[in-house]
N, C-alpha and C. Protein backbone atom coordinates (compact mmCIF):
# COMPACT_ATOMS: atom_id res chain seq x y z
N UNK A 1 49.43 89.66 93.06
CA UNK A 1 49.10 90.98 92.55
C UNK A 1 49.66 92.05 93.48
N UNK A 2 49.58 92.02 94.44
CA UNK A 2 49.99 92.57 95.89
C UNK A 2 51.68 92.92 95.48
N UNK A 3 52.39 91.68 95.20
CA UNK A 3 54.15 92.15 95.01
C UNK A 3 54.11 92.50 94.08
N UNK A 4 53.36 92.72 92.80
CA UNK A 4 53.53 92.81 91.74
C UNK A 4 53.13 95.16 91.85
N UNK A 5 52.51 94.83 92.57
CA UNK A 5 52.31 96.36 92.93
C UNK A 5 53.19 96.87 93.63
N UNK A 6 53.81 96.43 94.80
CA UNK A 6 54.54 96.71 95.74
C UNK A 6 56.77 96.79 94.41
N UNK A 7 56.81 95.75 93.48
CA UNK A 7 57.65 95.39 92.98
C UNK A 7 57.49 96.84 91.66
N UNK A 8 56.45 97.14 91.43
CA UNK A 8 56.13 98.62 90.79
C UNK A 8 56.56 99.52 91.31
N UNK A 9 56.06 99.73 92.40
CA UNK A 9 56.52 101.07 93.21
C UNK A 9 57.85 101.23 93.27
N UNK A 10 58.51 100.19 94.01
CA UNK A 10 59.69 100.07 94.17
C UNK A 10 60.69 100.27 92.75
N UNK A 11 60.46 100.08 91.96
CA UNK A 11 61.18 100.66 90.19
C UNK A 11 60.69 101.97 90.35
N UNK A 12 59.51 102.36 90.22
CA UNK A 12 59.26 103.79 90.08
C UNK A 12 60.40 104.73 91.27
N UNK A 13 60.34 104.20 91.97
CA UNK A 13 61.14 105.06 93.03
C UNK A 13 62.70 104.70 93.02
N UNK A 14 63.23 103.64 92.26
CA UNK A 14 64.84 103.48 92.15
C UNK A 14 64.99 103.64 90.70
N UNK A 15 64.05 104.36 89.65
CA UNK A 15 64.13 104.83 88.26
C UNK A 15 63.65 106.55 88.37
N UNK A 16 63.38 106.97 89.59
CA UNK A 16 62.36 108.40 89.42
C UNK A 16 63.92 109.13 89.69
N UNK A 17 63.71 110.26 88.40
CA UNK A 17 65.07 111.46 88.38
C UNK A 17 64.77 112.26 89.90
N UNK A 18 66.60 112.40 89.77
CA UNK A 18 66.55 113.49 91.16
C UNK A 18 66.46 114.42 91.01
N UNK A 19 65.46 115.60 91.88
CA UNK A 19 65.56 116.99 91.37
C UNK A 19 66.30 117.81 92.44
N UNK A 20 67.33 118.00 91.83
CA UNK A 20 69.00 119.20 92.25
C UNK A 20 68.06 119.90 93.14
N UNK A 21 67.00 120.65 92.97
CA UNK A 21 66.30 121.96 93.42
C UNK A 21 65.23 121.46 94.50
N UNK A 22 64.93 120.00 94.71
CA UNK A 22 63.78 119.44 95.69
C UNK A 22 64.55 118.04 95.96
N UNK A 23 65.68 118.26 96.99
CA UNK A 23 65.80 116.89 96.81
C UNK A 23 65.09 116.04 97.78
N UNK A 24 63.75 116.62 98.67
CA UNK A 24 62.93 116.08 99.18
C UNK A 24 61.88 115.09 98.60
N UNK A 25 61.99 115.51 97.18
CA UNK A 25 60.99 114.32 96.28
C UNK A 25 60.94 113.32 96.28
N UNK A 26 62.32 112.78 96.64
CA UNK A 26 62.43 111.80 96.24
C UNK A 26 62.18 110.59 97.49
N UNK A 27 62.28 111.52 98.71
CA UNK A 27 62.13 111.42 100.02
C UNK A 27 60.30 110.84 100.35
N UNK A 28 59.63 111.79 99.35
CA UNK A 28 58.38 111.55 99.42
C UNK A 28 58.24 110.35 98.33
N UNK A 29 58.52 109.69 97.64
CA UNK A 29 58.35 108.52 96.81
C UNK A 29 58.79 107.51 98.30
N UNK A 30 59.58 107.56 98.55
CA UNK A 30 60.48 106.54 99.65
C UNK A 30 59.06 106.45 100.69
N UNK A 31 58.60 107.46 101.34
CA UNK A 31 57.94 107.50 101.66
C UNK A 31 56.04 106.37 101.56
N UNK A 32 55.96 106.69 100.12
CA UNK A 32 54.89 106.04 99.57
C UNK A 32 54.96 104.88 99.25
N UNK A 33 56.08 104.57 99.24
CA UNK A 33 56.84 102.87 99.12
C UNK A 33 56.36 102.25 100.32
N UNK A 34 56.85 102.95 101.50
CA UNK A 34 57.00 102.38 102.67
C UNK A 34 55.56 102.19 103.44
N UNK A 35 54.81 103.44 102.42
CA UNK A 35 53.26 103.18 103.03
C UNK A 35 52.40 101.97 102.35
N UNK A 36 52.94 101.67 101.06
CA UNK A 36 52.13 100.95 100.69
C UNK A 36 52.37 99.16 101.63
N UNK A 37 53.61 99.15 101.57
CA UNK A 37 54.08 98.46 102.16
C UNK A 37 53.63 97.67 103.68
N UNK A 38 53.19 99.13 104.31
CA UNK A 38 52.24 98.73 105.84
C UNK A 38 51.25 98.32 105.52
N UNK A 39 50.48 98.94 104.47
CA UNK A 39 49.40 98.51 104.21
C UNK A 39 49.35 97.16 103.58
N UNK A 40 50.34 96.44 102.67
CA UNK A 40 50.52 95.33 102.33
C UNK A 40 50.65 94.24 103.40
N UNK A 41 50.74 95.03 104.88
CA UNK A 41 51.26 93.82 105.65
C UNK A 41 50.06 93.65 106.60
N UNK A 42 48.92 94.25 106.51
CA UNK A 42 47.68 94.60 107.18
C UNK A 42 46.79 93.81 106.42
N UNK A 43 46.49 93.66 105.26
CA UNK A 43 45.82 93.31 104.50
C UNK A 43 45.22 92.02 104.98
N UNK A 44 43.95 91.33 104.78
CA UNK A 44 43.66 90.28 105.59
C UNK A 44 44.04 88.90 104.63
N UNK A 45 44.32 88.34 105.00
CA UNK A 45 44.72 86.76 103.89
C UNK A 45 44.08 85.64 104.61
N UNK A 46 42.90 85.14 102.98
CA UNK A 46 42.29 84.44 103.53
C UNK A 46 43.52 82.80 103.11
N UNK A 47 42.60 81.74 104.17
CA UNK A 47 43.56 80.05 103.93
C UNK A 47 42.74 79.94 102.82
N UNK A 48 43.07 79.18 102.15
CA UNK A 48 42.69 78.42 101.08
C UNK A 48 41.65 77.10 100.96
N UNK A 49 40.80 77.32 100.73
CA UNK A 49 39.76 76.61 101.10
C UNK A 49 39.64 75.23 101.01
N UNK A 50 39.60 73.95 101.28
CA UNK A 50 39.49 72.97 101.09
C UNK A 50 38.31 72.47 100.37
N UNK A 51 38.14 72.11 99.09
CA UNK A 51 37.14 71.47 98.84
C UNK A 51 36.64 70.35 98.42
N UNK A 52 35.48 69.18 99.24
CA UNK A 52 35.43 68.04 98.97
C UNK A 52 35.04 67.73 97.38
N UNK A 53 35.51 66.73 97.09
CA UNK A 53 35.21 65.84 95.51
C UNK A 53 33.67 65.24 96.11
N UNK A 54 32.76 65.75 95.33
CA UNK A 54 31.63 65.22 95.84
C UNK A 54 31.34 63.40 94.30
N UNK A 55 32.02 63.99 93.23
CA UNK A 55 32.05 62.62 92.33
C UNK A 55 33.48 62.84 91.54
N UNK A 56 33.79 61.80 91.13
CA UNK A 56 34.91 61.99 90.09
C UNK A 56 34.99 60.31 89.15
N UNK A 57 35.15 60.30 88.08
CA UNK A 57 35.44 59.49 87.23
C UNK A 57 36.85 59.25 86.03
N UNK A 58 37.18 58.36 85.96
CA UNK A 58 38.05 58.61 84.52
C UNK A 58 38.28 56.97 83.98
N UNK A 59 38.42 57.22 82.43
CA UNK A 59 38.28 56.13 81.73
C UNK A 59 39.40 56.46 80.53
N UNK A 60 40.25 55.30 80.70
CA UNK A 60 41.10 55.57 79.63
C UNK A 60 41.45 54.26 78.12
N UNK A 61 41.36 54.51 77.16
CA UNK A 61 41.30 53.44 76.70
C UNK A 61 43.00 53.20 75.57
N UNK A 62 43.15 51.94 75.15
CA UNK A 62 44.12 51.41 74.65
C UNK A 62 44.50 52.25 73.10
N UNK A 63 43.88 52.92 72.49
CA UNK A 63 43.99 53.51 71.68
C UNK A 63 44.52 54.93 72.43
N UNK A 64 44.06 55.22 73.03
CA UNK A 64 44.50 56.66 73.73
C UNK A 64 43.35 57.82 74.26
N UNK A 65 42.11 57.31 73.62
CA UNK A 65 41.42 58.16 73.60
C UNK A 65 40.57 58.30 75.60
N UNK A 66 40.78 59.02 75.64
CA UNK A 66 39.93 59.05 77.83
C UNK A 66 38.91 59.92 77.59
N UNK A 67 38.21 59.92 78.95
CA UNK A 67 37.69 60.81 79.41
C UNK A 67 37.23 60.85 81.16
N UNK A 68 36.93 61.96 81.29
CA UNK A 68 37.23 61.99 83.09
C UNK A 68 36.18 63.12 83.31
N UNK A 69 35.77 62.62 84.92
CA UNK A 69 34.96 64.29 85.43
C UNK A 69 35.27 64.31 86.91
N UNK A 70 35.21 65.49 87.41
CA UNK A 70 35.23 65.61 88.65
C UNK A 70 34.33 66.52 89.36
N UNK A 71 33.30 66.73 89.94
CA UNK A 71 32.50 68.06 90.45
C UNK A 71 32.96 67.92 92.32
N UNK A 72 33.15 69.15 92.52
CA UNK A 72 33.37 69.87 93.68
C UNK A 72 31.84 70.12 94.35
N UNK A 73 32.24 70.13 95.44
CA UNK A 73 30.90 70.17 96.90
C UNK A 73 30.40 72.31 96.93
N UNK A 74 31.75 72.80 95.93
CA UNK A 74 31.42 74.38 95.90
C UNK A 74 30.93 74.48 94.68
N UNK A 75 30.13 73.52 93.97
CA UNK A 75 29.99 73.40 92.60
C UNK A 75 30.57 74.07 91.34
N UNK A 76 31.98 73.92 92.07
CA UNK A 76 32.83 73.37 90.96
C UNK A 76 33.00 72.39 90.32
N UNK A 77 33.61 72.18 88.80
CA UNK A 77 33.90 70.74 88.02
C UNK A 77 34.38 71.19 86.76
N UNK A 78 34.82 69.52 86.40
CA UNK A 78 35.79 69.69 85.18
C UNK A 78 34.95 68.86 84.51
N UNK A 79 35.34 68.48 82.93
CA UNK A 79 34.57 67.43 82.35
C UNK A 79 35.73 67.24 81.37
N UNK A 80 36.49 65.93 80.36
CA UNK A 80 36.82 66.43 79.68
C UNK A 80 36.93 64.61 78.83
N UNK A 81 36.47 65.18 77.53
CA UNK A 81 36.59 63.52 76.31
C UNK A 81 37.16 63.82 75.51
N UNK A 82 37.92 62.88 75.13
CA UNK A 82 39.25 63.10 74.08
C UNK A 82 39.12 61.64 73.13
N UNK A 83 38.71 62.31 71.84
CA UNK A 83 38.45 60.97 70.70
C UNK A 83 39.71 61.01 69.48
N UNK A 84 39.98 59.59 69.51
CA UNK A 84 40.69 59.41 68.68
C UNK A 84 40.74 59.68 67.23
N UNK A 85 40.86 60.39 66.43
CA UNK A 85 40.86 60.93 64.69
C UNK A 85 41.74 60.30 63.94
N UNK A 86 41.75 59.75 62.90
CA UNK A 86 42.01 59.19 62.03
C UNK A 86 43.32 58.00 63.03
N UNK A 87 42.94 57.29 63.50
CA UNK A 87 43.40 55.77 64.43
C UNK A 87 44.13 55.40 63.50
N UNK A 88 45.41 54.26 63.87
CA UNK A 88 46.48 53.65 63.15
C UNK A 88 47.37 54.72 61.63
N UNK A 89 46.67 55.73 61.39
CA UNK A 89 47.71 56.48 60.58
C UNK A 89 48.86 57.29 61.61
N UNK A 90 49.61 58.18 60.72
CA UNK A 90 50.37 59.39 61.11
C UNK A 90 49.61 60.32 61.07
N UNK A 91 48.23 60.84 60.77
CA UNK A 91 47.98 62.05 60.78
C UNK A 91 46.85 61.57 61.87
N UNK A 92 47.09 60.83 62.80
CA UNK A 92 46.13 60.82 63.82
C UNK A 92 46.53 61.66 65.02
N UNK A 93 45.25 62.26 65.31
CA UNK A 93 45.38 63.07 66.56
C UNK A 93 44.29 62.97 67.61
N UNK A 94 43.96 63.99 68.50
CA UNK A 94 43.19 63.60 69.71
C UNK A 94 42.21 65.02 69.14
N UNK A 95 40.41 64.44 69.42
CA UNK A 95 39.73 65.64 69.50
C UNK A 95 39.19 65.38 70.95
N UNK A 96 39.82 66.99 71.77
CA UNK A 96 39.49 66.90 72.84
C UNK A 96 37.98 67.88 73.44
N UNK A 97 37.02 67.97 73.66
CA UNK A 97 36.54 68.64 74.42
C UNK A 97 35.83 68.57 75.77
N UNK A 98 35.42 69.63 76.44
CA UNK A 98 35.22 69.48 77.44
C UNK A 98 35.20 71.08 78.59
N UNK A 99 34.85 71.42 79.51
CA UNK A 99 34.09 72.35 80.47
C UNK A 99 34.91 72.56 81.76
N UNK A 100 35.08 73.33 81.72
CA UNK A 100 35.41 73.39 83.86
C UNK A 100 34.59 74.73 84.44
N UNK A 101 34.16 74.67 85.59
CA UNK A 101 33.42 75.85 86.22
C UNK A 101 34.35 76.06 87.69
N UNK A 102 34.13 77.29 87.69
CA UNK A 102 35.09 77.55 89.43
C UNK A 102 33.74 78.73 90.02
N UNK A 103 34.87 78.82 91.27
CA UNK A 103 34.11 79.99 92.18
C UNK A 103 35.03 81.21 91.95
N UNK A 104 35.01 82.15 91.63
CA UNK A 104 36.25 83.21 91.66
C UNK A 104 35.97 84.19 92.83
N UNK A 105 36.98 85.03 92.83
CA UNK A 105 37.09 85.26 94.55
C UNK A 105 36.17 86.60 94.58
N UNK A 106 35.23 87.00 93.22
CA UNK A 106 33.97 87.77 93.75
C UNK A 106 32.80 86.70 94.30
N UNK A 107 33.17 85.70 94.47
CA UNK A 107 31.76 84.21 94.22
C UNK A 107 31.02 84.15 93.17
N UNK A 108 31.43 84.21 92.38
CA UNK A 108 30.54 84.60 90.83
C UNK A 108 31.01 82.74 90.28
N UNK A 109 30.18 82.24 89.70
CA UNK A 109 30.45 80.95 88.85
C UNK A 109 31.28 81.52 87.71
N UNK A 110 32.36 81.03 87.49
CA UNK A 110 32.84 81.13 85.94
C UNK A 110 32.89 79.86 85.39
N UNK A 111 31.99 79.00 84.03
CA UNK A 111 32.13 78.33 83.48
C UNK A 111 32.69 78.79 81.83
N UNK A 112 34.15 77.99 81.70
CA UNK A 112 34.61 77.92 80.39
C UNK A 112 34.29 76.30 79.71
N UNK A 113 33.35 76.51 78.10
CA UNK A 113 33.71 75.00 77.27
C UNK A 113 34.79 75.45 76.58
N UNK A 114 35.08 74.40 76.28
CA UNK A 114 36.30 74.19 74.78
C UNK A 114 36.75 73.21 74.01
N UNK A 115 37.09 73.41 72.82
CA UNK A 115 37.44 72.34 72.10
C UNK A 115 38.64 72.39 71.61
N UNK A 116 39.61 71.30 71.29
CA UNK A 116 40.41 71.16 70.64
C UNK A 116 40.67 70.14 70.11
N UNK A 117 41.24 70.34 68.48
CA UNK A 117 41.79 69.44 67.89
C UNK A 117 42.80 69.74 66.66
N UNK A 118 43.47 69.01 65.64
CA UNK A 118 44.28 69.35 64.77
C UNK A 118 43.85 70.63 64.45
N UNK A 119 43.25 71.44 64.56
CA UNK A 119 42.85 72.91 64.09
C UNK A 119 42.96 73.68 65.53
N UNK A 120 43.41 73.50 66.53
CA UNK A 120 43.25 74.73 67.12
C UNK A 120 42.47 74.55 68.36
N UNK A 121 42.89 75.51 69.32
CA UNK A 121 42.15 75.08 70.76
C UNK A 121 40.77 76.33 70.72
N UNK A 122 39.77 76.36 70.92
CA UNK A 122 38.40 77.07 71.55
C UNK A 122 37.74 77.35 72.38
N UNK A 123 37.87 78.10 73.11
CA UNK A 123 37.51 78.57 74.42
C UNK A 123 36.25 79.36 74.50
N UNK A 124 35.39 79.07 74.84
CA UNK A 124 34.50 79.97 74.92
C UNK A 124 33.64 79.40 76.69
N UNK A 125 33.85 81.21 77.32
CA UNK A 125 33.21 81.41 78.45
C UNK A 125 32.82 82.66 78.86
N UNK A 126 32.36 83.25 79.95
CA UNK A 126 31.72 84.15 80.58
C UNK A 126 33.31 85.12 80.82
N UNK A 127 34.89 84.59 81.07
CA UNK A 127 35.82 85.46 81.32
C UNK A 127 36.56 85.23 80.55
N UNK A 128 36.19 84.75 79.14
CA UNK A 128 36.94 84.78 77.85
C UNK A 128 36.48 85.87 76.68
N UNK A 129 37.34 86.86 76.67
CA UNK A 129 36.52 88.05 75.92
C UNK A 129 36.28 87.75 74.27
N UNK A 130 34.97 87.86 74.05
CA UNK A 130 34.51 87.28 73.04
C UNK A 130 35.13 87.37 71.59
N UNK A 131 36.09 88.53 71.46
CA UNK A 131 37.07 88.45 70.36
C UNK A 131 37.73 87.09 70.53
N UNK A 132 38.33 86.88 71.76
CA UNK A 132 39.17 85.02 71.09
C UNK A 132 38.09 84.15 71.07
N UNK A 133 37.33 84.48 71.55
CA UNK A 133 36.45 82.95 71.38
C UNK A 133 36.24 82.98 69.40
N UNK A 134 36.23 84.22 69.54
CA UNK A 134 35.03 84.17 67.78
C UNK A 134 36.52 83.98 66.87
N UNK A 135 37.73 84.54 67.29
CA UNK A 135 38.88 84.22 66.78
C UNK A 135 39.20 83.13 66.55
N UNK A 136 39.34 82.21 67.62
CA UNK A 136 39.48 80.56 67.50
C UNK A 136 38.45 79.88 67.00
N UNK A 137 37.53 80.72 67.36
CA UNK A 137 36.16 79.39 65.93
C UNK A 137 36.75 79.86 64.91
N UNK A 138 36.80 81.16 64.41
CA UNK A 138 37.15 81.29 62.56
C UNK A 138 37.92 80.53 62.50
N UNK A 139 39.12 80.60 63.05
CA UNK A 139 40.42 79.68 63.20
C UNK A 139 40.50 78.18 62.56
N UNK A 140 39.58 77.89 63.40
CA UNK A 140 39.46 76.57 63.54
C UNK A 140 38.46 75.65 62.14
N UNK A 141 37.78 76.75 61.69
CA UNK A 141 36.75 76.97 60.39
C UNK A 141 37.32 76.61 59.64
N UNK A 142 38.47 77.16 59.46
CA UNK A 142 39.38 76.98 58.30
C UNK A 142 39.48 75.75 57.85
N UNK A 143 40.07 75.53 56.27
CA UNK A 143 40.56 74.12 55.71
C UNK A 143 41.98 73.82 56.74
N UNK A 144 41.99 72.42 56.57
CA UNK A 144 42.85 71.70 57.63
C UNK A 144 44.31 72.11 56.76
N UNK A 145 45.36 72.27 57.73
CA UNK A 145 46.55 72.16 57.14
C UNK A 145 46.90 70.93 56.12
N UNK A 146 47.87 70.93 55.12
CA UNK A 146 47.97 69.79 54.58
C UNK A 146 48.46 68.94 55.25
N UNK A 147 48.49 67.66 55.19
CA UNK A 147 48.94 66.53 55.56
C UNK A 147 50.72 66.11 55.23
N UNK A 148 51.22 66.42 55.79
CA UNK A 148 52.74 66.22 55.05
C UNK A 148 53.59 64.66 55.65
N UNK A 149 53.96 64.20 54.99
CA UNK A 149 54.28 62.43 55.68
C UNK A 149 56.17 62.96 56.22
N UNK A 150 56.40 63.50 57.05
CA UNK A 150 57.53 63.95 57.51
C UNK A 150 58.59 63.12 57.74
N UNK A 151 58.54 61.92 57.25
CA UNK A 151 60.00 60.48 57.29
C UNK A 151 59.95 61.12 55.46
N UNK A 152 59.41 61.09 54.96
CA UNK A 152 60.01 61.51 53.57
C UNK A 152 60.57 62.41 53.38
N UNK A 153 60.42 63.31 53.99
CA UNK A 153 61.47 64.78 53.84
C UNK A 153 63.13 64.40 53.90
N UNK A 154 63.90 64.72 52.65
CA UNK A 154 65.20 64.38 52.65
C UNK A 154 65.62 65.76 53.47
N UNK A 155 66.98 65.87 54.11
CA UNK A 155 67.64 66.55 54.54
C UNK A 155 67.98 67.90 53.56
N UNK A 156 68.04 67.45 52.09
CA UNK A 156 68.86 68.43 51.20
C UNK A 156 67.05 69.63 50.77
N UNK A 157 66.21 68.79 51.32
CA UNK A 157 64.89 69.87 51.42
C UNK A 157 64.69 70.48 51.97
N UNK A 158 65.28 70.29 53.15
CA UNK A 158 64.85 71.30 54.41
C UNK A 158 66.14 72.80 54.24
């Protein structure tokens, strides 16, 4: 976020018009570049925290279908099961759902669930703004796409 500010400034000040009548202006942009800049190099940076796996699991089976968890010692974790839908056809797919929680760098818990399957992925959490969540349920509400057997499609159809 930091270069991404610093990579701003820097356009604003090699896109900002020259003024014939102040050509000190531009002197003062150069200026504010260069301050932000000190201040970019002051800034404190934390290491990256190490955190122990206090459990973890995973199970995968011959059909395809798994599932796995892992929780963190900062009580963080993931969770996630994935079931097999309509097995031995072509219109088989994976219904996956499942959770992860973190620490974000106010220390606030953010836990997201979600689901997905032939209709669409679903997210719903505390930093998912509630228009997509309610978007991807309607979404997902919906009647299923048709089923189309795609080795039958001749060439002169497409």
């Amino acid at each position: 976020m930091k270069y991404l500010c610093l990579l701003i400034c820097i356009s604003v000040t090699c896109t900002a018009p020259v003024n014939e009548n102040n050509p000190g202006a531009v002197d003062g942009l150069v200026e504010l570049v260069d301050n932000v800049a000190l201040k970019r190099d002051k800034l404190p940076t934390k290491e990256p925290k190490i955190v122990t796996i206090l459990e973890s699991g995973a199970q995968h089976k011959l059909d395809g279908s798994y599932s796995f968890h892992y929780r963190g010692a900062d009580g963080s974790f993931r969770e996630e099961i994935a079931v097999v839908k309509n097995p031995g056809t072509k219109q088989a797919y994976l219904e996956v759902s499942g959770a992860y929680s973190f620490i974000d760098v106010d220390g606030e818990e953010i836990t997201v669930k979600y689901k997905a399957d032939n209709r669409g992925f679903v997210p719903v959490g505390s930093n998912i703004p509630e228009t997509i969540s309610v978007s991807a349920k309607e979404n997902s509400e919906r009647p299923a796409p048709p089923t189309e057997n795609f080795d039958e499609i001749n060439d002169d159809e497409v």
